[in-house]
N, C-alpha and C. Protein backbone atom coordinates (compact mmCIF):
# COMPACT_ATOMS: atom_id res chain seq x y z
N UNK A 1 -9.00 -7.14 -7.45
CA UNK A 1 -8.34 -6.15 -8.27
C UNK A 1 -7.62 -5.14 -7.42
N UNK A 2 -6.88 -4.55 -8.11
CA UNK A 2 -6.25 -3.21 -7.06
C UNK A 2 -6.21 -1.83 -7.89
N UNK A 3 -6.52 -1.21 -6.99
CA UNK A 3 -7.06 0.32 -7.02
C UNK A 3 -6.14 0.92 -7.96
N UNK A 4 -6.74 1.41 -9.06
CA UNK A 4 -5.67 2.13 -9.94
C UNK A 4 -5.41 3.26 -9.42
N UNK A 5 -6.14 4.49 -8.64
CA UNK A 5 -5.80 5.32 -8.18
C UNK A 5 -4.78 4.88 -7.16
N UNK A 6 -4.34 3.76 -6.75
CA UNK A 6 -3.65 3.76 -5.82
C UNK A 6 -2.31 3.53 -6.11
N UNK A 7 -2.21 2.80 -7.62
CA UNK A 7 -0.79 2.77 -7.73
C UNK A 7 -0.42 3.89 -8.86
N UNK A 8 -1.38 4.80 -8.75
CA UNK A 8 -0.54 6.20 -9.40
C UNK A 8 -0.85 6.44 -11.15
N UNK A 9 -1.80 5.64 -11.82
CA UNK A 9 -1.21 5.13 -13.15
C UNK A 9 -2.41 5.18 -13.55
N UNK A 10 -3.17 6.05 -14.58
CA UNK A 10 -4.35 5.60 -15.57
C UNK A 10 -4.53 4.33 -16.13
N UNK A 11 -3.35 3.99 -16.61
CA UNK A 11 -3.60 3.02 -17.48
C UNK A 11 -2.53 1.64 -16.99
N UNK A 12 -3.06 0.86 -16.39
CA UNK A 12 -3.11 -0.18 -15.60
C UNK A 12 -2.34 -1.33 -16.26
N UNK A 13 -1.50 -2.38 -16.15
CA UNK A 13 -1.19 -3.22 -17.07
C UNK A 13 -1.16 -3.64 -17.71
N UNK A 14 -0.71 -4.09 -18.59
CA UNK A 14 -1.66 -4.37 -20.22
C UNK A 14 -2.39 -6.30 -19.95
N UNK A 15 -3.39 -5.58 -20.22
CA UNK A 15 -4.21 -7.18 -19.78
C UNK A 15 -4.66 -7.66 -18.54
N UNK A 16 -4.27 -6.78 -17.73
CA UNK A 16 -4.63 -6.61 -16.45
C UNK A 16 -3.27 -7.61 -15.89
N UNK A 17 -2.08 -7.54 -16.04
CA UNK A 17 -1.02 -8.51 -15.95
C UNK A 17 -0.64 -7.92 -15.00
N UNK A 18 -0.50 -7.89 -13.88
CA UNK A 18 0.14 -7.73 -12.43
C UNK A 18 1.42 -7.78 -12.04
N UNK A 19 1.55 -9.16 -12.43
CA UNK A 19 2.73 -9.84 -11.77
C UNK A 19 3.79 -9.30 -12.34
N UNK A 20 3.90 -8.47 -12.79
CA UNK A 20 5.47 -8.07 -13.18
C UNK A 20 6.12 -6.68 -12.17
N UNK A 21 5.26 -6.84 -11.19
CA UNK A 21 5.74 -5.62 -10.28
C UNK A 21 5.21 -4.28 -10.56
N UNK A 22 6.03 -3.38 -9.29
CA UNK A 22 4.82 -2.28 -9.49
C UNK A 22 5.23 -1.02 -10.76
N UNK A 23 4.64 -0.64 -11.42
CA UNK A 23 4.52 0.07 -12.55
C UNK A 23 5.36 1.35 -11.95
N UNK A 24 5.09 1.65 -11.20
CA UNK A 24 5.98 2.86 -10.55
C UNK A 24 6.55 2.67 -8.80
N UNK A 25 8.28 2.32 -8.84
CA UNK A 25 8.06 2.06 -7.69
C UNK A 25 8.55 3.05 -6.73
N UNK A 26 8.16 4.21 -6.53
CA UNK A 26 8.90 5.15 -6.08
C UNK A 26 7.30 5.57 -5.20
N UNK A 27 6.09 5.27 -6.11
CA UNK A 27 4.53 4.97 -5.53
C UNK A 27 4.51 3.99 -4.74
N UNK A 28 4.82 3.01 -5.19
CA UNK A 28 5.01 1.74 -4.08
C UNK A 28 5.62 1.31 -2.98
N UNK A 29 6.78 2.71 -3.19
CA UNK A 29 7.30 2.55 -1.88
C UNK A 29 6.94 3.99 -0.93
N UNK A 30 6.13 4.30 -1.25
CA UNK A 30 5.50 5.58 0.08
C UNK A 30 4.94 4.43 1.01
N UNK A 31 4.69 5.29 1.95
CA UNK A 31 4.62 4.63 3.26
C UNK A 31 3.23 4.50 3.83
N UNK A 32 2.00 5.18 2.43
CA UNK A 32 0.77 4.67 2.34
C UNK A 32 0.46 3.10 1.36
N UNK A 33 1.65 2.96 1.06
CA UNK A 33 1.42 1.51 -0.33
C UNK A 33 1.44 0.48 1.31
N UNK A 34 0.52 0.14 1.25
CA UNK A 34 -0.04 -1.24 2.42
C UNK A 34 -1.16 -1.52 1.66
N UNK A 35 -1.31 -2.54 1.97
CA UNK A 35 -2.22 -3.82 1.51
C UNK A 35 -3.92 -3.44 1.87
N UNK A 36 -3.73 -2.33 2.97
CA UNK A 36 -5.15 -1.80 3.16
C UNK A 36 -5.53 -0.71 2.39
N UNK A 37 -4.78 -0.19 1.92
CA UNK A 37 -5.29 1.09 0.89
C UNK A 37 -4.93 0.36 -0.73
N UNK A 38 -5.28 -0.96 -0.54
CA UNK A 38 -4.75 -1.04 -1.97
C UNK A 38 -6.29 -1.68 -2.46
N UNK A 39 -6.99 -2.31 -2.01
CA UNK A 39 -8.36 -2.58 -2.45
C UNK A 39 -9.83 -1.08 -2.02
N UNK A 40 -10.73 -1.48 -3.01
CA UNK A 40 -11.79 -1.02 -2.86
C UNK A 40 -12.95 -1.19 -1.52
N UNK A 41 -13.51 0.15 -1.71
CA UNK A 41 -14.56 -0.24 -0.12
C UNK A 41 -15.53 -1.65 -0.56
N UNK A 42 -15.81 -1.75 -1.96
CA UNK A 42 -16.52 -2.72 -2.71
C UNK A 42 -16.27 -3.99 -2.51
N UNK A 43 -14.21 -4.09 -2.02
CA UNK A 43 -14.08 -5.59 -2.43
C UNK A 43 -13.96 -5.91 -0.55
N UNK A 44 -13.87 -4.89 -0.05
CA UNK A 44 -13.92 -5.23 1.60
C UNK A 44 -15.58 -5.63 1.56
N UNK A 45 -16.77 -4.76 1.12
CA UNK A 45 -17.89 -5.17 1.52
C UNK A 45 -18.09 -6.64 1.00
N UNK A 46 -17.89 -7.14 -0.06
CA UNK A 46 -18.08 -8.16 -0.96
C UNK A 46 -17.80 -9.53 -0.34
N UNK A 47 -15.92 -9.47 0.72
CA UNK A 47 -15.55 -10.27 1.64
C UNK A 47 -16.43 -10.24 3.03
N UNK A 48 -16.79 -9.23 3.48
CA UNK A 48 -17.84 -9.23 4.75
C UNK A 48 -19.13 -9.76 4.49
N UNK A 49 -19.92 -9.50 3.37
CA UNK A 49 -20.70 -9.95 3.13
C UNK A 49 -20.44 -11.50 3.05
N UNK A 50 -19.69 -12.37 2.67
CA UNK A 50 -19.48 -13.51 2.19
C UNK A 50 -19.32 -14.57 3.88
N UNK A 51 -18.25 -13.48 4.76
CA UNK A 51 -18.26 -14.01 5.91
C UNK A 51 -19.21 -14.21 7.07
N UNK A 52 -20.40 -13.28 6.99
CA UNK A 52 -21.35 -13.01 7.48
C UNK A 52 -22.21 -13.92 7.35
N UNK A 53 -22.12 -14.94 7.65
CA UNK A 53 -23.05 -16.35 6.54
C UNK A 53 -24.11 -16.12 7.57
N UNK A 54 -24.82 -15.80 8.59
CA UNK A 54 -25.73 -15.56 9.50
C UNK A 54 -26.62 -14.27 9.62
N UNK A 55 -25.69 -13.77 8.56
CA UNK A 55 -26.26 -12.45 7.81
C UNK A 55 -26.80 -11.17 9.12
N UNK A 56 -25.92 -12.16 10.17
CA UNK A 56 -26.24 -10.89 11.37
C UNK A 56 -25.69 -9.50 11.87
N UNK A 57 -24.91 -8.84 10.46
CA UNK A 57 -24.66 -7.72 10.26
C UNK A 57 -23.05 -7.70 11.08
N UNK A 58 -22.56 -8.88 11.44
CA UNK A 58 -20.60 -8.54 11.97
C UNK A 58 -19.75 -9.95 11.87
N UNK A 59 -18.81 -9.91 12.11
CA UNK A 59 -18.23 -11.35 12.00
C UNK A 59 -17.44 -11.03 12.87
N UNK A 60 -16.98 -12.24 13.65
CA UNK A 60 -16.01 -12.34 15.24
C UNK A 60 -14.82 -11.76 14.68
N UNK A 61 -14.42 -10.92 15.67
CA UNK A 61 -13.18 -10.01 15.92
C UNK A 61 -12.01 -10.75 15.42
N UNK A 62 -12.00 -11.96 15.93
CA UNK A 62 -10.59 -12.83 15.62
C UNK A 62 -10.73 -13.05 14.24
N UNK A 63 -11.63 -13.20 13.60
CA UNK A 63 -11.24 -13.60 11.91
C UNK A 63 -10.81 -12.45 11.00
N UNK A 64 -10.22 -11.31 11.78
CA UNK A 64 -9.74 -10.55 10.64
C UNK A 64 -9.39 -10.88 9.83
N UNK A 65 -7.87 -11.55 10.10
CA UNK A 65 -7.05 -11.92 9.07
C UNK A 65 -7.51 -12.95 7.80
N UNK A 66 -8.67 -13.74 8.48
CA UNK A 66 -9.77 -14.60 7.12
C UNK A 66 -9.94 -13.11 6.30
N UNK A 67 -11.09 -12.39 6.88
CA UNK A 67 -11.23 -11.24 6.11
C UNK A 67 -10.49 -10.47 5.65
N UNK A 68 -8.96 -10.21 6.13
CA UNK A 68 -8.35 -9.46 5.08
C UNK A 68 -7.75 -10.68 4.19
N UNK A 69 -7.42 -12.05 4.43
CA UNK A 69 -7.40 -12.98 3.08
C UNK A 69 -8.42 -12.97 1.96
N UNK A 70 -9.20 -13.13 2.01
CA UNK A 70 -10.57 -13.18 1.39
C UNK A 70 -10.25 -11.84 0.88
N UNK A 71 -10.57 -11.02 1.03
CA UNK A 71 -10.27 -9.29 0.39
C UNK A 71 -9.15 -9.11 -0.53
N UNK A 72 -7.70 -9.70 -0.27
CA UNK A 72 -6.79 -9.94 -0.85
C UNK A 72 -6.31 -11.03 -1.87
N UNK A 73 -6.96 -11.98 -1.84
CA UNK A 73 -7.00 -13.31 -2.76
C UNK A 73 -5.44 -13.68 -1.95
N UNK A 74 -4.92 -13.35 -0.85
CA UNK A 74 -3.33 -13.44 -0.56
C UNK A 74 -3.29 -13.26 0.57
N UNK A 75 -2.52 -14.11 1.45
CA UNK A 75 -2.67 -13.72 3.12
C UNK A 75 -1.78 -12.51 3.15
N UNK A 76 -2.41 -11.92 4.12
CA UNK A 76 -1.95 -10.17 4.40
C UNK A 76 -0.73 -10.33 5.45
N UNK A 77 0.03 -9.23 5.08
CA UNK A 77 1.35 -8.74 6.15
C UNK A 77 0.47 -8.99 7.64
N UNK A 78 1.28 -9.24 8.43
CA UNK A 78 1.15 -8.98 10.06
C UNK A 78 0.90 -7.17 10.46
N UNK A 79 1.73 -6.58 9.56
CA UNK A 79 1.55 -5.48 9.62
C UNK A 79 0.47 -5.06 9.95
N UNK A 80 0.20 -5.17 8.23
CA UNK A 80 -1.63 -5.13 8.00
C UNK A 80 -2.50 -5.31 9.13
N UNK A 81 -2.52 -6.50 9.51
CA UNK A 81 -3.37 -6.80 10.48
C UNK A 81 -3.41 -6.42 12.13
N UNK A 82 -2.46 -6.01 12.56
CA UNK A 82 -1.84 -5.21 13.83
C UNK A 82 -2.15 -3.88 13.68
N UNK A 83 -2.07 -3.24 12.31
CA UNK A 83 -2.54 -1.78 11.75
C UNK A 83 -4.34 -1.75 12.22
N UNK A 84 -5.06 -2.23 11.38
CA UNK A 84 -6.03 -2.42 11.48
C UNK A 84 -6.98 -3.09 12.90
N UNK A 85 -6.44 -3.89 13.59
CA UNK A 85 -6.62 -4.12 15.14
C UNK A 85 -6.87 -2.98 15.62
N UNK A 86 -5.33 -1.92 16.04
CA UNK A 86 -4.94 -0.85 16.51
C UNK A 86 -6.17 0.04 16.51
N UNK A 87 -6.84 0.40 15.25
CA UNK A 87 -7.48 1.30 14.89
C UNK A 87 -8.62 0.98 15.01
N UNK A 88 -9.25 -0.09 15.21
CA UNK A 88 -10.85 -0.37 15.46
C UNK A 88 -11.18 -0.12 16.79
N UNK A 89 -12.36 0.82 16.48
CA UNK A 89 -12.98 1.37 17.44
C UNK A 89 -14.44 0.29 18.10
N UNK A 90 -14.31 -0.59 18.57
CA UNK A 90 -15.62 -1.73 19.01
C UNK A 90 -16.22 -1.49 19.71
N UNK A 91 -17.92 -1.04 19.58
CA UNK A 91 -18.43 -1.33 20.90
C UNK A 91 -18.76 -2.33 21.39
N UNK A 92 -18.75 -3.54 20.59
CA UNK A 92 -18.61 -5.00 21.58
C UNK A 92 -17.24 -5.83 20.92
N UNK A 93 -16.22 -5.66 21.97
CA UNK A 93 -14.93 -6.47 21.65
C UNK A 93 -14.52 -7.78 21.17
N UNK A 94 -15.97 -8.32 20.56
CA UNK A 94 -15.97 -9.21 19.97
C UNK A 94 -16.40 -9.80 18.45
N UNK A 95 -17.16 -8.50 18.47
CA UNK A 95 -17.96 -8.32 16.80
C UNK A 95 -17.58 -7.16 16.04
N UNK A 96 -17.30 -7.54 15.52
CA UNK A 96 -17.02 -6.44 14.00
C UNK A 96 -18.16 -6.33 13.10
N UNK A 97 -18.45 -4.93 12.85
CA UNK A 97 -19.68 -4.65 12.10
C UNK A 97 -18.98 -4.44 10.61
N UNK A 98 -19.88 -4.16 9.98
CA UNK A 98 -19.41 -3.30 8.73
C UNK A 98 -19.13 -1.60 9.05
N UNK A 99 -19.24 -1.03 9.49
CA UNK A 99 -19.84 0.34 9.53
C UNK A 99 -18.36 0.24 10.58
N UNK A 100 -18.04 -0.07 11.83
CA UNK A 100 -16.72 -0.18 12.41
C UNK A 100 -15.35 -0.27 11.61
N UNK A 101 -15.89 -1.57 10.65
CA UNK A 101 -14.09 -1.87 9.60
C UNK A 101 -14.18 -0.30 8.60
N UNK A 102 -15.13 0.01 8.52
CA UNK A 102 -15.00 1.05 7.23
C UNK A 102 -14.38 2.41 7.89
N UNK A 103 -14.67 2.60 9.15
CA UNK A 103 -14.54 3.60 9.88
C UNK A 103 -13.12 3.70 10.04
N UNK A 104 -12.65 2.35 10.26
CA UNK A 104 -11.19 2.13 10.66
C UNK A 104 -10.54 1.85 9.44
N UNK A 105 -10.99 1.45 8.41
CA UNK A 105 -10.03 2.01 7.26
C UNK A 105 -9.74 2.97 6.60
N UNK A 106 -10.95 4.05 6.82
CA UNK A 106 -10.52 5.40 6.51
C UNK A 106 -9.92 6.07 7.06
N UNK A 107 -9.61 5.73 8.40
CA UNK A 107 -9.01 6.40 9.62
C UNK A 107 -7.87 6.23 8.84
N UNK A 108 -7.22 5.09 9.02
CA UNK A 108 -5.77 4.34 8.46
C UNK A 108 -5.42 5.33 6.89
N UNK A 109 -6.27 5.13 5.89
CA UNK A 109 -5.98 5.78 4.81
C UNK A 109 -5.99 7.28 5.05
N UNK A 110 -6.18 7.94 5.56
CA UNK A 110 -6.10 9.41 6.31
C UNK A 110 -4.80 9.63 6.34
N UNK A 111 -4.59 8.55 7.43
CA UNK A 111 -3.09 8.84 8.58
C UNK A 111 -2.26 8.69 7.33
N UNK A 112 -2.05 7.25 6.47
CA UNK A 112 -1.25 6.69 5.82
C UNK A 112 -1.06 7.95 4.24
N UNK A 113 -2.59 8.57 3.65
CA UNK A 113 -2.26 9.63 3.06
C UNK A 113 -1.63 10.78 3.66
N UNK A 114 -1.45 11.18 4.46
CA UNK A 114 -1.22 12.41 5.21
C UNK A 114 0.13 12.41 4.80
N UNK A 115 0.71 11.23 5.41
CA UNK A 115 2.46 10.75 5.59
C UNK A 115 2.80 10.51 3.68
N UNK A 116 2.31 10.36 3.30
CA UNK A 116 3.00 10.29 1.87
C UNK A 116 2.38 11.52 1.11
N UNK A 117 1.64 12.56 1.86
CA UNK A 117 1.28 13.75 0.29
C UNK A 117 2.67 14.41 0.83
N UNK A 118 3.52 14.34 1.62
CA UNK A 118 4.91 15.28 2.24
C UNK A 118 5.67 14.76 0.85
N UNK A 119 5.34 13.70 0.00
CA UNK A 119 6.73 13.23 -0.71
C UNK A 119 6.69 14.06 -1.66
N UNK A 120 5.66 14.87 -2.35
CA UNK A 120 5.68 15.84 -3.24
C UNK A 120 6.05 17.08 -2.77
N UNK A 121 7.46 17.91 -2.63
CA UNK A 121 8.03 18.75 -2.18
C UNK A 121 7.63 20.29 -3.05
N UNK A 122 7.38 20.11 -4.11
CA UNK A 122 7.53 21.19 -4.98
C UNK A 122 5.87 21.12 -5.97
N UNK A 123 5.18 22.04 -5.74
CA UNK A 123 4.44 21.99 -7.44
C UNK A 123 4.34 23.44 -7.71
N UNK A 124 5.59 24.18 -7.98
CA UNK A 124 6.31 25.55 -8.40
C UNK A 124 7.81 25.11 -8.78
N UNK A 125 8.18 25.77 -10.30
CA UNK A 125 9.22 25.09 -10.73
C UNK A 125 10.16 26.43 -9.83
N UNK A 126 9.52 27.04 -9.39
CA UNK A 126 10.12 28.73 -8.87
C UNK A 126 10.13 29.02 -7.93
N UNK A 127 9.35 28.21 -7.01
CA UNK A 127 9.72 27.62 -5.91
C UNK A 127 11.37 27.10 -5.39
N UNK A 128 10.79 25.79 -6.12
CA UNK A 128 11.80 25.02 -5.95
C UNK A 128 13.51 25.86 -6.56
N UNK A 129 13.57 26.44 -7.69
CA UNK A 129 14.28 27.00 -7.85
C UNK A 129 15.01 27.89 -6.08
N UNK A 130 14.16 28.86 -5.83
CA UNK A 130 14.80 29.71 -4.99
C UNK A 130 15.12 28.94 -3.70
N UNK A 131 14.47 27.83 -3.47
CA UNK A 131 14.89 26.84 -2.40
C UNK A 131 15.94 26.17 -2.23
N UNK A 132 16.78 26.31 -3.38
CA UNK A 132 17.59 25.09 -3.64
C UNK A 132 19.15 26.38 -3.86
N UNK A 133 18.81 27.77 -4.27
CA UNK A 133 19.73 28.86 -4.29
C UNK A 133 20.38 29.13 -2.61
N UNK A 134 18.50 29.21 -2.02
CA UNK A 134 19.18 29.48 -0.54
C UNK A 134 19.35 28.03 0.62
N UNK A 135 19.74 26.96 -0.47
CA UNK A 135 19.28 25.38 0.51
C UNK A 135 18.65 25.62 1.66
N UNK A 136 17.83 25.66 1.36
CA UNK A 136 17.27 25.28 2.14
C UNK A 136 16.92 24.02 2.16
N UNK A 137 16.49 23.22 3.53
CA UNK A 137 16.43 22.25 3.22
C UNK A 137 14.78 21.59 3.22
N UNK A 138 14.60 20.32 3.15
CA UNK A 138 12.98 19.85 2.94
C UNK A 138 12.50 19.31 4.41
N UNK A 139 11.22 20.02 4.48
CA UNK A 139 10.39 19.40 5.75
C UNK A 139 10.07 17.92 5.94
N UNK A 140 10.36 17.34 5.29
CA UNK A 140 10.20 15.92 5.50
C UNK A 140 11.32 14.89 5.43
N UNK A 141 12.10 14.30 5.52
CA UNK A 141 13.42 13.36 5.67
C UNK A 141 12.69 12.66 4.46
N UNK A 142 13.69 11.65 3.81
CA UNK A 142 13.02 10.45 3.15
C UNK A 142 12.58 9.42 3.75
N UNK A 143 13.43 8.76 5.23
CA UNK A 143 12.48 7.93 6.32
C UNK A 143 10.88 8.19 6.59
N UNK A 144 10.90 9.11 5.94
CA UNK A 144 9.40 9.65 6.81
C UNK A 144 8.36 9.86 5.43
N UNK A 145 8.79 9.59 4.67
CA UNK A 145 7.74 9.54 3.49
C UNK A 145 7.81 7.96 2.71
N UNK A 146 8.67 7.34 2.79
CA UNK A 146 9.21 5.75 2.16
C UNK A 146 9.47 5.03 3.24
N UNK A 147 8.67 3.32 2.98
CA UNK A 147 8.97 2.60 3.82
C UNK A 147 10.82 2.14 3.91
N UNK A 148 11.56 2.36 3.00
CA UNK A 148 12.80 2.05 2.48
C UNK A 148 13.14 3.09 1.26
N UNK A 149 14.63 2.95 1.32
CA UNK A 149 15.31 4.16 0.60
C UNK A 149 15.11 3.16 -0.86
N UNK A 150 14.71 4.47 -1.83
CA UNK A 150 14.33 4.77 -2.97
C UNK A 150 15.41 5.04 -3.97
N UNK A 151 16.36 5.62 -3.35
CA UNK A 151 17.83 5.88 -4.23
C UNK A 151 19.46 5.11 -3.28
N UNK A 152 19.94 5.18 -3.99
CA UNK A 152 21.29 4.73 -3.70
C UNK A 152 21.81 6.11 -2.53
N UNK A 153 21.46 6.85 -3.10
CA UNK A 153 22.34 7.75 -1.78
C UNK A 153 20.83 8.62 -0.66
N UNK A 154 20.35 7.79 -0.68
CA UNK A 154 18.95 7.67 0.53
C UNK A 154 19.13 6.65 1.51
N UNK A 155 20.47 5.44 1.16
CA UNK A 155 20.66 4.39 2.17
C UNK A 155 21.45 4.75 2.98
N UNK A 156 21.93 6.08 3.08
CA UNK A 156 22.66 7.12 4.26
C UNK A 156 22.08 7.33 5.14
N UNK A 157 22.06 7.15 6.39
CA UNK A 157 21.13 7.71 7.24
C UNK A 157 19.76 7.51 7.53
N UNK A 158 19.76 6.04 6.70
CA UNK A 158 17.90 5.62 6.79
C UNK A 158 17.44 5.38 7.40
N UNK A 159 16.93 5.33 8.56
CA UNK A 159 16.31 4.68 9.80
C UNK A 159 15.60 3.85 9.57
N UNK A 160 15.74 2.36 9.81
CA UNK A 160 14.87 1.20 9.48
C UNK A 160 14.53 0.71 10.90
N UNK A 161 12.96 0.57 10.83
CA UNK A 161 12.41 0.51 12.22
C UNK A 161 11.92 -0.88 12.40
N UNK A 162 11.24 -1.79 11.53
CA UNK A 162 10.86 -2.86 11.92
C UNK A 162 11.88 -4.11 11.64
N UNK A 163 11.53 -5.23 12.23
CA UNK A 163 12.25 -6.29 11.67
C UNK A 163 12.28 -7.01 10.51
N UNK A 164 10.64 -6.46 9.73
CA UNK A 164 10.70 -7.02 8.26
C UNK A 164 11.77 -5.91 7.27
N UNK A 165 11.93 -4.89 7.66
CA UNK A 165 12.13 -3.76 6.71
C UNK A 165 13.70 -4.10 7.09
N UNK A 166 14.29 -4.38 7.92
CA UNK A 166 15.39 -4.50 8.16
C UNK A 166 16.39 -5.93 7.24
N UNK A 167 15.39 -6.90 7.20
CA UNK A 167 15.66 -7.98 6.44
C UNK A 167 15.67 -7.78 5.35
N UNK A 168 14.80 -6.75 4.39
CA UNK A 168 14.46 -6.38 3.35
C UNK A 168 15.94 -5.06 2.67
N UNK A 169 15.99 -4.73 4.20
CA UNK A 169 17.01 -3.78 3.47
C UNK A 169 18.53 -4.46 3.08
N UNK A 170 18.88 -5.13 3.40
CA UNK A 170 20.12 -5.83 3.42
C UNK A 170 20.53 -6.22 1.70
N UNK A 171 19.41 -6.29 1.23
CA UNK A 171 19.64 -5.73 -0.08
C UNK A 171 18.58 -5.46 -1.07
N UNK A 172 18.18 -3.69 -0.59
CA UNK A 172 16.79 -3.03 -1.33
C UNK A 172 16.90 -2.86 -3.01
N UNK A 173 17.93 -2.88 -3.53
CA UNK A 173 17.95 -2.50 -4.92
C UNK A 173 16.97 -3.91 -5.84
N UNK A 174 16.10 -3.15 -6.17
CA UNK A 174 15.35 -3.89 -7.50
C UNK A 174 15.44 -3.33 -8.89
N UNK A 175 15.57 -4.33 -9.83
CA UNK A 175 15.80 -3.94 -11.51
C UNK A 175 14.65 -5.00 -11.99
N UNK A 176 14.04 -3.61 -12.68
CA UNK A 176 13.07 -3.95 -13.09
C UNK A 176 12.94 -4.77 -14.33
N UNK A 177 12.08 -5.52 -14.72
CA UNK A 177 12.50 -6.46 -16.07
C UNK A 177 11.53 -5.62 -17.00
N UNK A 178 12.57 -5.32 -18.05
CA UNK A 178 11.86 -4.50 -19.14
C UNK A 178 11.70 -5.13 -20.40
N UNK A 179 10.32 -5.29 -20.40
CA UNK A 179 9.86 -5.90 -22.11
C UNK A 179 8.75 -5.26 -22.47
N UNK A 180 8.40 -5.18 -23.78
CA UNK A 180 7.49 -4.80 -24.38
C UNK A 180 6.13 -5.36 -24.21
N UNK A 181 4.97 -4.65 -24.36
CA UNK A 181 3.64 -4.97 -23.76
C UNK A 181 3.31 -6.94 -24.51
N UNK A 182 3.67 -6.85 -26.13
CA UNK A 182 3.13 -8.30 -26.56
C UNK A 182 3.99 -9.08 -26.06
N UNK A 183 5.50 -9.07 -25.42
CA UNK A 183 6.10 -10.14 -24.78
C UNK A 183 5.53 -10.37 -23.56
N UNK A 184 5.33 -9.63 -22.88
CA UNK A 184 4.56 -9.54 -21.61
C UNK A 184 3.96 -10.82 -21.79
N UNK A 185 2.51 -10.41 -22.36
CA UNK A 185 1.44 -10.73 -23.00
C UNK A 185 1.96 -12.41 -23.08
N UNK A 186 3.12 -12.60 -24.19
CA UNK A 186 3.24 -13.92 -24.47
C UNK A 186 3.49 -14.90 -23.82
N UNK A 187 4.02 -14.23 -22.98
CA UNK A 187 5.34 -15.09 -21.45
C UNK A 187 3.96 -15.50 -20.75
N UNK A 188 3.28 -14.89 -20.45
CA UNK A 188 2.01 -15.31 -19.59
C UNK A 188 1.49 -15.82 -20.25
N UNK A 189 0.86 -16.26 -21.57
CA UNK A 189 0.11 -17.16 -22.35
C UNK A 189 1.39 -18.44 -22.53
N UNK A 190 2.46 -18.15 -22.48
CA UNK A 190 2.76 -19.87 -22.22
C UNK A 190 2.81 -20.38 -21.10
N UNK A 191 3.10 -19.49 -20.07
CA UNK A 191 3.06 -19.99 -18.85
C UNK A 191 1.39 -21.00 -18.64
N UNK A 192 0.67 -20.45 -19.12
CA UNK A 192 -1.13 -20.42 -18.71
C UNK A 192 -0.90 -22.04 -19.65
N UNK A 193 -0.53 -22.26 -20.79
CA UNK A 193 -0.66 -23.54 -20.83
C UNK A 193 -1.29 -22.91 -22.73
């Protein structure tokens, strides 16, 4: 499942229907929406537990990426997994505990919240008012809060740093498909058979 607090939204898809993209993508594209802040500490323990078949409390360093498959029902970005490397702290460079991955995913969700609470500029409408009289301008760029520009006139000046984001940008505009919750609903019950 994925974290409703994470994609911004009380009330979650209708039917738990996913696949139609993200409900808000302006959430989805902060630069905390990664594949590691998108599950529960529950569904990481649930996959460790499962890998642990020796029940000797770690599983070898190299099977991350099993474990973040298994966690994801979906093989994970490279990202992901280079993120999470980076940040594990091991005292034997070969075993991964539980108590290590958890350590290092909160680390990550820290850093990765930190960099996206900047995208909320204003919570004063009077504020923002007198900010915008004397332009001033905003402490944060949009590069620096979105993995990719969010508006048409945000593709000015965007700094695209990796090689996936670069492929991706060549053409970022998505339109969203808009139907009503029982078509939803129906399109997936014929698909299902």
């Amino acid at each position: 499942g994925i974290n409703a607090e994470y994609m911004g939204s009380q009330e979650m898809a209708f039917f738990g229907i996913t696949s139609f993209g993200p409900q808000n993508h302006f959430q989805n594209g902060l630069v905390n929406a990664i594949g590691l802040n998108m599950f529960s500490e529950e569904e990481y323990k649930n996959a460790f537990i499962k890998m642990d078949e020796g029940k000797e409390g770690f599983i070898p360093r190299e099977r991350i990426k099993e474990l973040l498959t298994l966690t994801y029902g979906f093989e994970p970005l490279e990202e992901d997994i280079e993120l999470l490397n980076s940040e594990l702290i091991l005292k034997d460079e070969t075993k991964l505990t539980w108590e290590e991955l958890i350590a290092a995913l909160a680390l990550i969700k820290g850093k990765t919240s930190e960099k996206a609470s900047q995208s909320k500029h204003y919570t004063s409408h009077g504020k923002y008012i007198d900010d915008r009289v004397k332009h001033k301008r905003l402490e944060a760029a949009p590069d620096e809060k979105y993995k990719l520009p969010m508006t048409s006139g945000q593709k000015y000046g965007f700094k695209v740093t990796t090689e996936g984001e670069k492929g991706f940008y060549k053409n970022p505009v998505t339109y969203p498909k808009n139907m009503c919750n029982e078509t939803k609903y129906a399109e997936i019950m014929i698909k299902t058979g």
